[in-house]
PDB file of N, CA and C in Angstrom:
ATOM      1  N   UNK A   1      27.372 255.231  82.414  1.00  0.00           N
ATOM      2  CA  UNK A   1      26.081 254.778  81.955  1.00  0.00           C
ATOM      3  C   UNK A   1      25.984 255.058  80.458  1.00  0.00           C
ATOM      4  N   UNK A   2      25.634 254.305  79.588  1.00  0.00           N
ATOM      5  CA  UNK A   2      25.530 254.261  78.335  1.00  0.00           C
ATOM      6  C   UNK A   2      23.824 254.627  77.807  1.00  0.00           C
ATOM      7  N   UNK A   3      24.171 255.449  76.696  1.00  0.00           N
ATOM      8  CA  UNK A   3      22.756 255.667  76.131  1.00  0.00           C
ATOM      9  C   UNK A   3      21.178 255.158  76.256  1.00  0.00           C
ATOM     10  N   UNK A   4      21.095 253.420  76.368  1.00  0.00           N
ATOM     11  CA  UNK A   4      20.446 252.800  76.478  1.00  0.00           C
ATOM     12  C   UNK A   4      20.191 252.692  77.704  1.00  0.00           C
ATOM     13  N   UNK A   5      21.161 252.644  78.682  1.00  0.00           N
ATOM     14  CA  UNK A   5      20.978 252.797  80.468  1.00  0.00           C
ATOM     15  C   UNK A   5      20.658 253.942  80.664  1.00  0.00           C
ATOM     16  N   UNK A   6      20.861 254.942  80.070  1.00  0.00           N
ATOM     17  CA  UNK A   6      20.213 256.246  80.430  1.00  0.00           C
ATOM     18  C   UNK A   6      18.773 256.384  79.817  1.00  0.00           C
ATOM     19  N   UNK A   7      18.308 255.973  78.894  1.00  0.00           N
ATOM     20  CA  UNK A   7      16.913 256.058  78.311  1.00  0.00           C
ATOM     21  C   UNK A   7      16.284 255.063  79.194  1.00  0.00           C
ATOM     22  N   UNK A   8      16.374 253.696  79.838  1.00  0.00           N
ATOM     23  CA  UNK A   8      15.894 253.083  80.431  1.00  0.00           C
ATOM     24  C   UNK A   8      15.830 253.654  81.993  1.00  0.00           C
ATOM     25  N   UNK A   9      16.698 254.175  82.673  1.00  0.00           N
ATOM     26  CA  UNK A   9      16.509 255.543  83.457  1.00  0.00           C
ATOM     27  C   UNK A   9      15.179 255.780  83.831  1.00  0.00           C
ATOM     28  N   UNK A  10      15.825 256.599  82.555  1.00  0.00           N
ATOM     29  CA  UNK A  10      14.524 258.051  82.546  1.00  0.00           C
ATOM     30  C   UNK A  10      13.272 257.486  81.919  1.00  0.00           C
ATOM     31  N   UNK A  11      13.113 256.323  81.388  1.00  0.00           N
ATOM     32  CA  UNK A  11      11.687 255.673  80.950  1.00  0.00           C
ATOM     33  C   UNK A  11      11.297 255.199  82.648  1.00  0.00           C
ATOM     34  N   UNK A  12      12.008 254.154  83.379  1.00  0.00           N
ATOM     35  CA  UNK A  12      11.270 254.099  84.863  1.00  0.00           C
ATOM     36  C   UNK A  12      10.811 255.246  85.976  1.00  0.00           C
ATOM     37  N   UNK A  13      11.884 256.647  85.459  1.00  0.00           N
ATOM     38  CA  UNK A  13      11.158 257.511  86.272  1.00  0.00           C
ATOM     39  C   UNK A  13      10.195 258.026  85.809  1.00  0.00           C
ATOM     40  N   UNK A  14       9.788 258.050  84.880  1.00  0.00           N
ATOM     41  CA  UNK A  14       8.243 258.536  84.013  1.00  0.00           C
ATOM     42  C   UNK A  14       7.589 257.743  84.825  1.00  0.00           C
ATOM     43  N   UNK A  15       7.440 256.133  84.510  1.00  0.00           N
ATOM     44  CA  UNK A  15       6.359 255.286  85.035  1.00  0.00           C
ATOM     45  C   UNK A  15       6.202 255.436  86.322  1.00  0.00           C
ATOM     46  N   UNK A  16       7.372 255.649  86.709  1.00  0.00           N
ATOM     47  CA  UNK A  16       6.924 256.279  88.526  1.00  0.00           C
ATOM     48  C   UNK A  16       6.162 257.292  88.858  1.00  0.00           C
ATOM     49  N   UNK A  17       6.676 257.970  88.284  1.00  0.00           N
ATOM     50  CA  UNK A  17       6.079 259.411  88.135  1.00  0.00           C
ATOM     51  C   UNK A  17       4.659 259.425  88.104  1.00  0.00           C
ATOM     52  N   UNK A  18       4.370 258.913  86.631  1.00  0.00           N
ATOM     53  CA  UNK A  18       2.819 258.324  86.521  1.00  0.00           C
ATOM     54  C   UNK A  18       2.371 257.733  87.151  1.00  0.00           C
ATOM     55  N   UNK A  19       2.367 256.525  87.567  1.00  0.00           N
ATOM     56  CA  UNK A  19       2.020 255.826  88.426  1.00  0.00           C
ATOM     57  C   UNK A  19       1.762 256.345  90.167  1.00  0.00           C
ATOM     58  N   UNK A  20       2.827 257.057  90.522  1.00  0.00           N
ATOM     59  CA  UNK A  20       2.378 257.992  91.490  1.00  0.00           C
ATOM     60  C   UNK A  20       1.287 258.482  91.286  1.00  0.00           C
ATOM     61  N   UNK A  21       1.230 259.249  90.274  1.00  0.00           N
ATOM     62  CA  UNK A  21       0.028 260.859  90.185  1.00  0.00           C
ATOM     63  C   UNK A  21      -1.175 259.927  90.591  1.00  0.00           C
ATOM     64  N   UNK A  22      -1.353 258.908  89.360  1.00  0.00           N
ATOM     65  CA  UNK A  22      -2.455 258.310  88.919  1.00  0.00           C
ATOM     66  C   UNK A  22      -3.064 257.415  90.170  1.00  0.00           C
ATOM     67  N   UNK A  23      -2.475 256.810  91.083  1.00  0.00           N
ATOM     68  CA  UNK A  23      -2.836 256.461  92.287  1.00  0.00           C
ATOM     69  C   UNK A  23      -2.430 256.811  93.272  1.00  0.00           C
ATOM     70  N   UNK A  24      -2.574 258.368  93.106  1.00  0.00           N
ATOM     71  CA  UNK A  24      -2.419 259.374  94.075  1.00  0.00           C
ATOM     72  C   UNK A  24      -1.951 258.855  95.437  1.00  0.00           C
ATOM     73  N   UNK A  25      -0.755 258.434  95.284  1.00  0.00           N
ATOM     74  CA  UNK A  25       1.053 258.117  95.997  1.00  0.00           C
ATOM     75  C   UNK A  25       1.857 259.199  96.117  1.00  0.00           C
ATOM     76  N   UNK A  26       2.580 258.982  97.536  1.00  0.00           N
ATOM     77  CA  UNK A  26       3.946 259.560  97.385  1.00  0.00           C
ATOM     78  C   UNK A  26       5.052 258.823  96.710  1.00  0.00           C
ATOM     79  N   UNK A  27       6.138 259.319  96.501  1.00  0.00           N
ATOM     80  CA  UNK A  27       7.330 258.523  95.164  1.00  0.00           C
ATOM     81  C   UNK A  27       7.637 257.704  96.522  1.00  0.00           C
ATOM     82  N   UNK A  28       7.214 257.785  97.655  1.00  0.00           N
ATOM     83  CA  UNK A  28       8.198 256.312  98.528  1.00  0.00           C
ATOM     84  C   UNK A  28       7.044 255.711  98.573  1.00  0.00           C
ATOM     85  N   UNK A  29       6.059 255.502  98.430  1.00  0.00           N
ATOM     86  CA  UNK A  29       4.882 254.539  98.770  1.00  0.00           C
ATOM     87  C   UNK A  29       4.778 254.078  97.213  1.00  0.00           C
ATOM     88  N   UNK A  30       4.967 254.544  96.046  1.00  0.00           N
ATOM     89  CA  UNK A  30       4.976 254.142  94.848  1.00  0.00           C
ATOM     90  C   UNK A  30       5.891 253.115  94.342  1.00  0.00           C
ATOM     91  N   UNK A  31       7.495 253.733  95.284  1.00  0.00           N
ATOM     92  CA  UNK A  31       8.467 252.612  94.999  1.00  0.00           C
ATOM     93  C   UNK A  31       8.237 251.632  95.752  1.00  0.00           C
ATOM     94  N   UNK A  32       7.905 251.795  96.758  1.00  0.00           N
ATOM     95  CA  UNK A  32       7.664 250.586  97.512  1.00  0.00           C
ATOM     96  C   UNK A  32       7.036 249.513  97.168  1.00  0.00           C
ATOM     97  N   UNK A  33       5.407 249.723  96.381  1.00  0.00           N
ATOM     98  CA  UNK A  33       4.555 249.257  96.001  1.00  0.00           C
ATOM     99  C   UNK A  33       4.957 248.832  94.412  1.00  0.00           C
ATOM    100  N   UNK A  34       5.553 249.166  93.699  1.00  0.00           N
ATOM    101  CA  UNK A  34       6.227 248.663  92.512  1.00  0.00           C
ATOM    102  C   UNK A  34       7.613 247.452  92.796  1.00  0.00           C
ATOM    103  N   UNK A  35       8.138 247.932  94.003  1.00  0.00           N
ATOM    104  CA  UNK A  35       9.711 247.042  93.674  1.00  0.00           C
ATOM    105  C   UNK A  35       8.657 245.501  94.723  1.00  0.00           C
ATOM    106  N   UNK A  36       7.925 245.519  95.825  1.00  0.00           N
ATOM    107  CA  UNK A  36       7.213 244.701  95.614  1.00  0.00           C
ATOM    108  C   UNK A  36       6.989 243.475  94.753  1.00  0.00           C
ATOM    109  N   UNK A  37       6.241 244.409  93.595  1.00  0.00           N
ATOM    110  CA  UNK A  37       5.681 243.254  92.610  1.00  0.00           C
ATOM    111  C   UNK A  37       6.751 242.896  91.410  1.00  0.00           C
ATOM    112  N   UNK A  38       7.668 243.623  91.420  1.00  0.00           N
ATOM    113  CA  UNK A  38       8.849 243.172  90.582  1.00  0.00           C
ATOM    114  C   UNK A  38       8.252 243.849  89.426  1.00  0.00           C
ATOM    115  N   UNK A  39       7.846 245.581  89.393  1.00  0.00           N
ATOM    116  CA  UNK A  39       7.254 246.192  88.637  1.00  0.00           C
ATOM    117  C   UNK A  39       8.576 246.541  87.452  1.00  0.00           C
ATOM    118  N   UNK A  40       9.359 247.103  88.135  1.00  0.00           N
ATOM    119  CA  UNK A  40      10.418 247.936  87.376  1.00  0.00           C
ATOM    120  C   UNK A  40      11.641 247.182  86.794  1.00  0.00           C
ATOM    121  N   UNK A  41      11.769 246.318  87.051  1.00  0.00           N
ATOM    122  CA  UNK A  41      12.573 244.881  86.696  1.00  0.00           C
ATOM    123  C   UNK A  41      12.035 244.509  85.648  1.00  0.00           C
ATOM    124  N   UNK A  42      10.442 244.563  85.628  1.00  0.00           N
ATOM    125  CA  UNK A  42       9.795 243.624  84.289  1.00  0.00           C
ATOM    126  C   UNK A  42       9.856 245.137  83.307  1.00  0.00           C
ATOM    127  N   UNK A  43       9.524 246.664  83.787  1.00  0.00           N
ATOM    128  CA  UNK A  43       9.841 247.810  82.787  1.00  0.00           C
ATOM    129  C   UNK A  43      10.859 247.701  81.959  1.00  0.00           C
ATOM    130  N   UNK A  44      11.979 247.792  82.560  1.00  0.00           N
ATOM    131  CA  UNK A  44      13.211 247.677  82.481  1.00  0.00           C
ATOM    132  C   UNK A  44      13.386 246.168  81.461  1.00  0.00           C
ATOM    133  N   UNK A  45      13.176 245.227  81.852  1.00  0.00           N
ATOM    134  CA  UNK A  45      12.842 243.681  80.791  1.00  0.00           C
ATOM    135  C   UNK A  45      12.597 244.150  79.640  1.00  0.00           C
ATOM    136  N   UNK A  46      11.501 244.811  79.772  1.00  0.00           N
ATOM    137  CA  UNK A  46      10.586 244.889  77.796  1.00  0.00           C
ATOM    138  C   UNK A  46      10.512 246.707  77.695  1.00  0.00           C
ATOM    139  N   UNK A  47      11.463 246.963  78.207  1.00  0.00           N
ATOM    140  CA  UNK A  47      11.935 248.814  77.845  1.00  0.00           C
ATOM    141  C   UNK A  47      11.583 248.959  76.519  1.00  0.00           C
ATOM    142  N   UNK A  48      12.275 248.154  75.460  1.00  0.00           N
ATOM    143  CA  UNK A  48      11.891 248.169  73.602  1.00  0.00           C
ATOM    144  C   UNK A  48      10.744 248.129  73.451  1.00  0.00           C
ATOM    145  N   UNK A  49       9.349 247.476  74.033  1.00  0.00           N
ATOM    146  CA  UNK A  49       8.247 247.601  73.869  1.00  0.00           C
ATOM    147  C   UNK A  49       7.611 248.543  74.220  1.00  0.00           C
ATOM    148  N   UNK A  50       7.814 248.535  75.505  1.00  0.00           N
ATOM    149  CA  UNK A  50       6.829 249.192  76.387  1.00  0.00           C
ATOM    150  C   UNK A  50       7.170 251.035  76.129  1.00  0.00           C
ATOM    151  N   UNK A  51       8.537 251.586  75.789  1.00  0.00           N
ATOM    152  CA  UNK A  51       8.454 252.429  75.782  1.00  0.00           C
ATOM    153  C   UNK A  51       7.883 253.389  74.378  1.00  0.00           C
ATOM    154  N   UNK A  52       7.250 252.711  73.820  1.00  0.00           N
ATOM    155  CA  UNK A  52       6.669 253.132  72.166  1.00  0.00           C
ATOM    156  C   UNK A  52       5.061 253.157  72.688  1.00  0.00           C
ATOM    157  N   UNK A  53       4.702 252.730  74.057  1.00  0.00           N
ATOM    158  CA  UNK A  53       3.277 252.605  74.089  1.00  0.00           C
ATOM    159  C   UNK A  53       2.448 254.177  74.985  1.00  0.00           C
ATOM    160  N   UNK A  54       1.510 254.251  74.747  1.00  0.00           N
ATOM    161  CA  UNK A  54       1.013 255.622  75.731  1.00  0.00           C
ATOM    162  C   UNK A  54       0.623 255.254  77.110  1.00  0.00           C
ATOM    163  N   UNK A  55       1.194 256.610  77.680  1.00  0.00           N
ATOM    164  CA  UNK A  55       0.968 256.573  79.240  1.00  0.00           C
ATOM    165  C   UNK A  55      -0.085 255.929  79.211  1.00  0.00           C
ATOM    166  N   UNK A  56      -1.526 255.779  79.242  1.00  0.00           N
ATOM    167  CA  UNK A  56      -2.909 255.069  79.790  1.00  0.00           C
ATOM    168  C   UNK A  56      -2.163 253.749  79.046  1.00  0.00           C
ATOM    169  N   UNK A  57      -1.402 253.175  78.644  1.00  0.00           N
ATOM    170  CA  UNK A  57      -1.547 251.869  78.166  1.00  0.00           C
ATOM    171  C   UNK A  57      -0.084 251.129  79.052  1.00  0.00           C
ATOM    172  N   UNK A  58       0.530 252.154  79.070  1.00  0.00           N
ATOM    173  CA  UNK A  58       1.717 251.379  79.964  1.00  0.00           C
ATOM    174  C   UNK A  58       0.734 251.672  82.155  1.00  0.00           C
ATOM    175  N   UNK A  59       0.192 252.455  82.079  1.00  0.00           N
ATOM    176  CA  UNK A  59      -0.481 252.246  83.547  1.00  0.00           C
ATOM    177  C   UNK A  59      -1.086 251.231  83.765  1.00  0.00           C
ATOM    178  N   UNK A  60      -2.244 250.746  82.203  1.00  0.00           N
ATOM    179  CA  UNK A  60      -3.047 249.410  82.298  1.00  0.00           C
ATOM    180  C   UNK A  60      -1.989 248.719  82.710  1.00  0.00           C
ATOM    181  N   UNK A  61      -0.923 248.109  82.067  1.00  0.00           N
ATOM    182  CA  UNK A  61      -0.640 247.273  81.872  1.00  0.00           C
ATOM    183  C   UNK A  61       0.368 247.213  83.110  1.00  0.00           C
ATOM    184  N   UNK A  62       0.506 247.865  84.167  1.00  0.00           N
ATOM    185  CA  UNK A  62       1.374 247.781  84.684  1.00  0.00           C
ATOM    186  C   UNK A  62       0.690 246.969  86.212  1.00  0.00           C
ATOM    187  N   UNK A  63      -0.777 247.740  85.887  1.00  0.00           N
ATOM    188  CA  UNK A  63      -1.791 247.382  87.193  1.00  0.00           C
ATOM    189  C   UNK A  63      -1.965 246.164  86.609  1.00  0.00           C
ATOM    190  N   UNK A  64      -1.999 245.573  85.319  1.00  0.00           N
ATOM    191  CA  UNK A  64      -2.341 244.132  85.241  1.00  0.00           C
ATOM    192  C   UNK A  64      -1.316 243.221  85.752  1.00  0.00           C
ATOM    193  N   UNK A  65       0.094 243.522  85.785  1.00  0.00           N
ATOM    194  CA  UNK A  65       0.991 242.871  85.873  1.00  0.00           C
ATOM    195  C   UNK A  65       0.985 242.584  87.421  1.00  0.00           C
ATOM    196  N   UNK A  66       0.682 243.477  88.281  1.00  0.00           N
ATOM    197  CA  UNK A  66       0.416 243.515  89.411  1.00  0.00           C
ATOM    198  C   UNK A  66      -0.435 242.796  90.139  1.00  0.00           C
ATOM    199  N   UNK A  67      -1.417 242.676  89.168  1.00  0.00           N
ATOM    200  CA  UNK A  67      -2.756 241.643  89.425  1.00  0.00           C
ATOM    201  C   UNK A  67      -2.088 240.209  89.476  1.00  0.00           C
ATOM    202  N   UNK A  68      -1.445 239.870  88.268  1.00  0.00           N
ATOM    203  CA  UNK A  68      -0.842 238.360  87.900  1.00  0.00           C
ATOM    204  C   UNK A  68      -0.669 238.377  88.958  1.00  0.00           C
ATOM    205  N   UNK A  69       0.770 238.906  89.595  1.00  0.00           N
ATOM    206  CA  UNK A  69       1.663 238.619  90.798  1.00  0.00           C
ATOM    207  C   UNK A  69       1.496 238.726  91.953  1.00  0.00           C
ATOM    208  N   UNK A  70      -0.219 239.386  92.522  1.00  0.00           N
ATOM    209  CA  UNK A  70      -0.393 239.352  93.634  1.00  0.00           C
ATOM    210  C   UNK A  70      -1.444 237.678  93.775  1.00  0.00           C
ATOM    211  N   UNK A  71      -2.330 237.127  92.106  1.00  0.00           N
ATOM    212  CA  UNK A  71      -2.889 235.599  91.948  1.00  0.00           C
ATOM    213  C   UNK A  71      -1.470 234.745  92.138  1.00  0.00           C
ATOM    214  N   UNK A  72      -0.294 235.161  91.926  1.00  0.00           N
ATOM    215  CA  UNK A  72       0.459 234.163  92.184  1.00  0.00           C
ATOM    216  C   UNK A  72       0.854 234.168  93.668  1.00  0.00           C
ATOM    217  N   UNK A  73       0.789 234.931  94.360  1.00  0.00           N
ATOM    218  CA  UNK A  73       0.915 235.164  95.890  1.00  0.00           C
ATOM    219  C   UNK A  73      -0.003 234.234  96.574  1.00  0.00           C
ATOM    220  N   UNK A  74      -0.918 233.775  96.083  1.00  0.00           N
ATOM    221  CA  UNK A  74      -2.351 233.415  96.980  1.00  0.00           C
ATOM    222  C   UNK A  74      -1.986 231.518  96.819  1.00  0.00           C
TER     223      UNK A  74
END
């Protein structure tokens, strides 16, 4: 694993992490509910962005992304 695969890593287990606490989840009901919506795929996508932003702004944005993809479900 190379530098960049390892920072991208350890940037999705943060957001898990967070994302757990914050909607008070266990880490298997969190992954579950993220690989779902194609949460960590799109992290992992825009890693260069997203990881310069603060926890409350990568959570918004993660529940928004979630929103899109459950209006595209319907």
């Amino acid at each position: 694993m190379d530098k960049k695969e390892q920072d991208i890593a350890y940037f999705l287990s943060f957001c898990i992490e967070q994302y757990k606490n914050e909607k008070r989840m266990t880490g298997t009901e969190a992954m579950n509910f993220l690989n779902r919506y194609g949460v960590l795929e799109y992290l992992a996508e825009h890693f260069e962005i997203l990881h310069t932003q603060s926890r409350q702004w990568i959570l918004a944005d993660i529940d928004e992304f979630i929103e899109i993809r459950k209006n595209e479900e319907k």
